[in-house]
N, C-alpha and C. Protein backbone atom coordinates (compact mmCIF):
# COMPACT_ATOMS: atom_id res chain seq x y z
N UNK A 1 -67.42 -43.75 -31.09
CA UNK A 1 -67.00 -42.67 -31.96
C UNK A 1 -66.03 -43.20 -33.02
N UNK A 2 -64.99 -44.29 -32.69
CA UNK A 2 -64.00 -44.61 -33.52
C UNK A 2 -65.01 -45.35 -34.79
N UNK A 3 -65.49 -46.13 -34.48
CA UNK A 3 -66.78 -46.77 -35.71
C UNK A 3 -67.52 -45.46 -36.43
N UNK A 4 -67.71 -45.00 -35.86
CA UNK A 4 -68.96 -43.89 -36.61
C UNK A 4 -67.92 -43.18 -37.38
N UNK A 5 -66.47 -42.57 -37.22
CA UNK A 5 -65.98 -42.13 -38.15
C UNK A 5 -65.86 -43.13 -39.28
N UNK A 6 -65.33 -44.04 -39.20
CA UNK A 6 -65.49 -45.06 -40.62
C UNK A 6 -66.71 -45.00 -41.05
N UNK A 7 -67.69 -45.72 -40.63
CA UNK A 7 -69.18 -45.68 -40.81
C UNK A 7 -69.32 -44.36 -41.72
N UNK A 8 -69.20 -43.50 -41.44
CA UNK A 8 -69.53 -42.26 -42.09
C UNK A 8 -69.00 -41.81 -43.33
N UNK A 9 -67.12 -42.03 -43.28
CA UNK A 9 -66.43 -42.64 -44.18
C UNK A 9 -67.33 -43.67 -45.70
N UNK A 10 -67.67 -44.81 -45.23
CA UNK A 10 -67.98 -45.69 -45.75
C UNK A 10 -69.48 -45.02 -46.61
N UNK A 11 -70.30 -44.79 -46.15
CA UNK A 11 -71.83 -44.24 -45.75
C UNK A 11 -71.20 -43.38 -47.12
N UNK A 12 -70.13 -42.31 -47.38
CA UNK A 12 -70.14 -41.57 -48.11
C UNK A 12 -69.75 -42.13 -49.67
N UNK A 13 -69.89 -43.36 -49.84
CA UNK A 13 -69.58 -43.76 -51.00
C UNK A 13 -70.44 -44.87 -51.43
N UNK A 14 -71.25 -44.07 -52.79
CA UNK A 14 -72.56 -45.07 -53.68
C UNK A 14 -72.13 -46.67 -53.66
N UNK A 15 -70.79 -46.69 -54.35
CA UNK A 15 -70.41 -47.78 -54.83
C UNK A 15 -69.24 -47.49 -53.67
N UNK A 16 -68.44 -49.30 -54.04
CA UNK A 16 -67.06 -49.40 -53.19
C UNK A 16 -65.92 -48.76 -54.24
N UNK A 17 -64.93 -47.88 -53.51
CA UNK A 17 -63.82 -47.33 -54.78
C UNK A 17 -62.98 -48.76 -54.95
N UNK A 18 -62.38 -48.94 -56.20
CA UNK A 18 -61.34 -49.89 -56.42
C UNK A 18 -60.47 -49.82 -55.47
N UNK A 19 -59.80 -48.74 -55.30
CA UNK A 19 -58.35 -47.97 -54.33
C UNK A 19 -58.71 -47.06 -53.51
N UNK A 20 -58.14 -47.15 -51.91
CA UNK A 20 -58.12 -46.01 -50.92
C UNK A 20 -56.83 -45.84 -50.41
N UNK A 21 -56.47 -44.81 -50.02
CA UNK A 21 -55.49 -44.60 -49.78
C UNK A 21 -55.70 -44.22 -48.09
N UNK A 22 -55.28 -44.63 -47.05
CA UNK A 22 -55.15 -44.22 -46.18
C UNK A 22 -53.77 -43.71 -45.15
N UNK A 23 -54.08 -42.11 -45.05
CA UNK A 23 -53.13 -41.40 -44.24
C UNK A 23 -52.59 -41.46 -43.20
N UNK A 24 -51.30 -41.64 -42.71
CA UNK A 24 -51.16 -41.64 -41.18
C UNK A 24 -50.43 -40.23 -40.88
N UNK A 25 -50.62 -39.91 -39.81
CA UNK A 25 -49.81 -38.76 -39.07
C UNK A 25 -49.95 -38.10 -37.79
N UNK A 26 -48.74 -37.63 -37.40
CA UNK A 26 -48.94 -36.85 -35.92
C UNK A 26 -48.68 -35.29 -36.25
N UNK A 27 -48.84 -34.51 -35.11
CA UNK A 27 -48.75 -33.50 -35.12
C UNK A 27 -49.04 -32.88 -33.88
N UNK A 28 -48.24 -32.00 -33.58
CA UNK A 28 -47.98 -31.11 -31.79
C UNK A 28 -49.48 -30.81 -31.61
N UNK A 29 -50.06 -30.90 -30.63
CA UNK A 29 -50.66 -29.94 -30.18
C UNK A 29 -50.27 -29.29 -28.51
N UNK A 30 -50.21 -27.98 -28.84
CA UNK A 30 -49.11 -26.92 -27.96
C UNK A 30 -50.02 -26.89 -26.41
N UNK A 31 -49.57 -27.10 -25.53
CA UNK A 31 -49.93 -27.14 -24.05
C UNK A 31 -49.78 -25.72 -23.71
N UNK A 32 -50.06 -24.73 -23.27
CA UNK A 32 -50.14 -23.89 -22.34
C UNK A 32 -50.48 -23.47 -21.03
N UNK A 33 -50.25 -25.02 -20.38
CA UNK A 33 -50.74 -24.66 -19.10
C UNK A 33 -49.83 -26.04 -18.34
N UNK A 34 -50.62 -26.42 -17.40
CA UNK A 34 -49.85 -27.80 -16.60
C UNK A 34 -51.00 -29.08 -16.71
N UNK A 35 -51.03 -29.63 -17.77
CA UNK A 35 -52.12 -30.46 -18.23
C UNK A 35 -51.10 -31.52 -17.71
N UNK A 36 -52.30 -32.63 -17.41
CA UNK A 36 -51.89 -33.32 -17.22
C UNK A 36 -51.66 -34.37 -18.46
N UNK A 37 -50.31 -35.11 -17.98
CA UNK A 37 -49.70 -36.05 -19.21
C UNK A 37 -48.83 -34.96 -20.27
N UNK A 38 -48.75 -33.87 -19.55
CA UNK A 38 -47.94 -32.91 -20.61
C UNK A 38 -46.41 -33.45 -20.85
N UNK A 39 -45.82 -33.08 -21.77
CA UNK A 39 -44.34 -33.50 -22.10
C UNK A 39 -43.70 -32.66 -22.74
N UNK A 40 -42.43 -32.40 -22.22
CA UNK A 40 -42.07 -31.34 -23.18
C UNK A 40 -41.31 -32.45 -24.65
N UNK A 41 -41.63 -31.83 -25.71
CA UNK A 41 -40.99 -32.58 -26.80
C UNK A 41 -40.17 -31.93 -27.88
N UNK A 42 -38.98 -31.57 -27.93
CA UNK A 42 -37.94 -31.40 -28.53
C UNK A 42 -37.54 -30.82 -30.19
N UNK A 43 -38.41 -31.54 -30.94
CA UNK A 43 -38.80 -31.90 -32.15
C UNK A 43 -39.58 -30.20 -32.04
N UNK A 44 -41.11 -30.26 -31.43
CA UNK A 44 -41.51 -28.87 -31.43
C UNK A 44 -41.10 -28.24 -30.88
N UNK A 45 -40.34 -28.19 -29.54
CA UNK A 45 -39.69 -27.21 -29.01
C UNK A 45 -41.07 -26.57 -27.69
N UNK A 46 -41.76 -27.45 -27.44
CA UNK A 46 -42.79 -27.07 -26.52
C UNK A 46 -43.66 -28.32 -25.90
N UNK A 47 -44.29 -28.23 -24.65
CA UNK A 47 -44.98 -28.54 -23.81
C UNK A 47 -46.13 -29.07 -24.78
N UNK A 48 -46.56 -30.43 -24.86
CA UNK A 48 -47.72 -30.45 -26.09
C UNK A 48 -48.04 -32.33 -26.14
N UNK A 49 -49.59 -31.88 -26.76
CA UNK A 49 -49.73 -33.30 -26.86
C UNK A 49 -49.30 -34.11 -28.08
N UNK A 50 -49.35 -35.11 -28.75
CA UNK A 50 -48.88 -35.77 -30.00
C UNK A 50 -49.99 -36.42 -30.67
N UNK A 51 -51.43 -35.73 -31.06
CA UNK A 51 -52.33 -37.22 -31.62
C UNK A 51 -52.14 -37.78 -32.47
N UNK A 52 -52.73 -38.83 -33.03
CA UNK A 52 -52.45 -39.00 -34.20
C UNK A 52 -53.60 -39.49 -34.81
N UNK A 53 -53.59 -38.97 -35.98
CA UNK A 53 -54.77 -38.77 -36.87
C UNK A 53 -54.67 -39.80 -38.28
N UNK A 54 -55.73 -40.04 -38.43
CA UNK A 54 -55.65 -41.36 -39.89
C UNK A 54 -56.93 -40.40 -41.15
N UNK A 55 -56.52 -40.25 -42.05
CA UNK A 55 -57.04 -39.75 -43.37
C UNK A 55 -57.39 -40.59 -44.41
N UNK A 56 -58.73 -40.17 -45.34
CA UNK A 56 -58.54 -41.26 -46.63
C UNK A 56 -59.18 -39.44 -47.04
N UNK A 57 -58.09 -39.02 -47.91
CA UNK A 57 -58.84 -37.50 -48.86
C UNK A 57 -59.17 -36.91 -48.08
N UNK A 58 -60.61 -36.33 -47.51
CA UNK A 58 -61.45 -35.45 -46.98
C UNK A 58 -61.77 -36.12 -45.62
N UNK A 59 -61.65 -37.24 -45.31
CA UNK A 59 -62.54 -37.96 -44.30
C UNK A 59 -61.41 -38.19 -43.06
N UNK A 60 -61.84 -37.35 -41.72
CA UNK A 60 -61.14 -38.30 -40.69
C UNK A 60 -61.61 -39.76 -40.11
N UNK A 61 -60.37 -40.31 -40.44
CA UNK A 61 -60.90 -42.26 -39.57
C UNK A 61 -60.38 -42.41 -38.38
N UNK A 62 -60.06 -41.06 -37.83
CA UNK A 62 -59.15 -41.42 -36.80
C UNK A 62 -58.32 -40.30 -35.99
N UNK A 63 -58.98 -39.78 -34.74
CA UNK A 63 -58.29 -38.78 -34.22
C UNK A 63 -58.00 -39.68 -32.45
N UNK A 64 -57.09 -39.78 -32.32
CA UNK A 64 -56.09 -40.22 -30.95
C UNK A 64 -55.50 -39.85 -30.31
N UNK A 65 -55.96 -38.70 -29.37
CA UNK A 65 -55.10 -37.76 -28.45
C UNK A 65 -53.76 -39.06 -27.89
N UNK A 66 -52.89 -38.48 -27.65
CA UNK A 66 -51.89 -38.93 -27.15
C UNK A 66 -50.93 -38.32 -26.54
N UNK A 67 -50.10 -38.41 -25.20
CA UNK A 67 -48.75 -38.00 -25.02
C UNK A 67 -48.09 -37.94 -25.27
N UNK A 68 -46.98 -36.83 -25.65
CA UNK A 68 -46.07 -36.90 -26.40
C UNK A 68 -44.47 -37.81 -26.00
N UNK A 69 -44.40 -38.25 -25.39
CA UNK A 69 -43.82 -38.85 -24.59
C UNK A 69 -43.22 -40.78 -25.21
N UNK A 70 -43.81 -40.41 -26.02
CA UNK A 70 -44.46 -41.90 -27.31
C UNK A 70 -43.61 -41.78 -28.35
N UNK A 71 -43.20 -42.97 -29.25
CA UNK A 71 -43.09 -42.80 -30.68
C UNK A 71 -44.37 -42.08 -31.15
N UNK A 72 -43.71 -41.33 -32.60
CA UNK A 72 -44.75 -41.38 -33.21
C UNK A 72 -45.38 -42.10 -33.70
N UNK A 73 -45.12 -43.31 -34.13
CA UNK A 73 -45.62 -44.91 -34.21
C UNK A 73 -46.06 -45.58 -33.20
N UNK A 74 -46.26 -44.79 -31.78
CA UNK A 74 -46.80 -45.51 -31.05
C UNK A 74 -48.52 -45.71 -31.49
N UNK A 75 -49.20 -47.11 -31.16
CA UNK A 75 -50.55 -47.44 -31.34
C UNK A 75 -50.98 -47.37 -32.85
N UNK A 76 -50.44 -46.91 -33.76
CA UNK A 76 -50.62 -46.72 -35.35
C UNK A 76 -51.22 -48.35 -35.82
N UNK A 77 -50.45 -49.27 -35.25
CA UNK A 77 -50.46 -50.60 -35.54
C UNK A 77 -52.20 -50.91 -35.29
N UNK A 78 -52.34 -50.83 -34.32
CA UNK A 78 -54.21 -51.19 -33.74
C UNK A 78 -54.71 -50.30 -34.07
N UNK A 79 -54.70 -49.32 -34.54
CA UNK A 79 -55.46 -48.17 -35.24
C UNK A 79 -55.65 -48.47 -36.28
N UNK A 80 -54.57 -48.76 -37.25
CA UNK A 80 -54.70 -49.06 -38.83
C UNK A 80 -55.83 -50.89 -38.58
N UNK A 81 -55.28 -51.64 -38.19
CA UNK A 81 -55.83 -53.06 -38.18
C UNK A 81 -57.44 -53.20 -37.75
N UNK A 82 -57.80 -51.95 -37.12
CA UNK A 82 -59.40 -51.69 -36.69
C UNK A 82 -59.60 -50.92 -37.91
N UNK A 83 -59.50 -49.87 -38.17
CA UNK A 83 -59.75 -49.16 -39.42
C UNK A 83 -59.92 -50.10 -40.96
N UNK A 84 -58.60 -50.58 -40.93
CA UNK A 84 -58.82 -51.79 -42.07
C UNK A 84 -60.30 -52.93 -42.03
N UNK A 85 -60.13 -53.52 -40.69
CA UNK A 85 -60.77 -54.47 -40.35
C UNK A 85 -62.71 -54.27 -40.93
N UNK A 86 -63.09 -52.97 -40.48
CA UNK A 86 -63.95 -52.75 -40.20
C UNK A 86 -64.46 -52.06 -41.99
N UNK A 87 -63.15 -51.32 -42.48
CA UNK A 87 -63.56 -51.34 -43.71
C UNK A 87 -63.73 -52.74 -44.77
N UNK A 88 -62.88 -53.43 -44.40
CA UNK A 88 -63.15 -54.78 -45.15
C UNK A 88 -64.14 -55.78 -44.84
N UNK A 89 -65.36 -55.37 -44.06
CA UNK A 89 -66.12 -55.71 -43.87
C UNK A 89 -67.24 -55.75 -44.84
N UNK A 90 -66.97 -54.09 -44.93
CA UNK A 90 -68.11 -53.55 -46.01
C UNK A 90 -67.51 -53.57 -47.59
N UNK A 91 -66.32 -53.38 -47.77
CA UNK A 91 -65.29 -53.69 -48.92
C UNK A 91 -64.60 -54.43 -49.07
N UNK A 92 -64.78 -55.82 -49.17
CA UNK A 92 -63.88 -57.07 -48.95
C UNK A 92 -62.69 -56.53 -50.20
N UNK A 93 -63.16 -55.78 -51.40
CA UNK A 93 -62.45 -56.25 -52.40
C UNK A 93 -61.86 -54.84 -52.64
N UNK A 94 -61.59 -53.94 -51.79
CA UNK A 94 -61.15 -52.66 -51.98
C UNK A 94 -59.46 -52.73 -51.89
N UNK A 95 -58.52 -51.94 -52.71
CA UNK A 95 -57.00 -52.22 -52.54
C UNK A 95 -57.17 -51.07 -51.66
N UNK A 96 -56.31 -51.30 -50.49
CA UNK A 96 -56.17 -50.40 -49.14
C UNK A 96 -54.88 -49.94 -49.21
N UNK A 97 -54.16 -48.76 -49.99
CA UNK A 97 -52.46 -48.47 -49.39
C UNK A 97 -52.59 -47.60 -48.09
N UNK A 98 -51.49 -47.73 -47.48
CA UNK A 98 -51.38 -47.17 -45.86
C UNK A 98 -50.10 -46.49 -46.47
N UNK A 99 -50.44 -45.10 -45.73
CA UNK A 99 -49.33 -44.25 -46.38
C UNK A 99 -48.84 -43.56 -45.34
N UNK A 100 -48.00 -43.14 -44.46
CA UNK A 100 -47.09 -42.32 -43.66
C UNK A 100 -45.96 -41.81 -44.01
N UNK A 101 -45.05 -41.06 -43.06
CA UNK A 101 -43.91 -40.63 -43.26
C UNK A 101 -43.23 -41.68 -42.54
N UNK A 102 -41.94 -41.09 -42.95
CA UNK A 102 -40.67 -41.74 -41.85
C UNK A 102 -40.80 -42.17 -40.33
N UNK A 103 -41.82 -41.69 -39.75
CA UNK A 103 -42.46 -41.68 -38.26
C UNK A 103 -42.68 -42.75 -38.36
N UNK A 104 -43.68 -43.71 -39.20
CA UNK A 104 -44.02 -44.95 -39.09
C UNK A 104 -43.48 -46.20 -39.67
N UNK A 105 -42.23 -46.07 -39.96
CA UNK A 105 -41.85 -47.25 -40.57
C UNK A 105 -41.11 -48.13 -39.33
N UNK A 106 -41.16 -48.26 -38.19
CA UNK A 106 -40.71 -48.74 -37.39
C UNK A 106 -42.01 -49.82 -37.16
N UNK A 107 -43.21 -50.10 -37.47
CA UNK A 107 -44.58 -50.56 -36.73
C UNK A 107 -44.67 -51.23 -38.15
């Protein structure tokens, strides 16, 4: 599944773009029950998971359930370096910026 989102990504463009911009980010998702790996996390103020998701515009490259229990920079590092990797396969010559918030400047 992690390939086929790029793949699909990729698949959607005639030519290679000069520039992509790729998104990083997390965001709660709210637990309501006793899941397992639940955490309560502070920040939201609730029981919830943390995935984290990678963007270029319209396209997901990248959805990563996770515990919240983590940086939000946790795994971002091997996420981006597969994502990259696999696009520079097909776009050796594409400029790639990696863009996040404050969450990821620790990685």
């Amino acid at each position: 599944m992690d390939e086929l989102l790029v793949q699909v990504f990729i698949e959607s463009h005639e030519n290679a773009p000069a520039e992509i911009v790729l998104d990083m980010d997390t965001t709660d998702l709210a637990l309501h029950g006793k899941q397992e790996g639940r955490f309560f996390h502070g920040y939201y103020d609730n029981y919830c998971y943390l995935p984290l998701y990678v963007f270029c515009g319209d396209h997901v490259l990248c959805a990563r359930l996770r515990e919240a229990n983590r940086d939000a920079a946790f795994g971002c590092l091997q996420e981006m370096q597969r994502i990259v990797k696999q696009i520079r396969a097909i776009w050796p010559g594409v400029k790639i910026v990696l863009r996040g918030d404050s969450g990821f400047c620790r990685k």
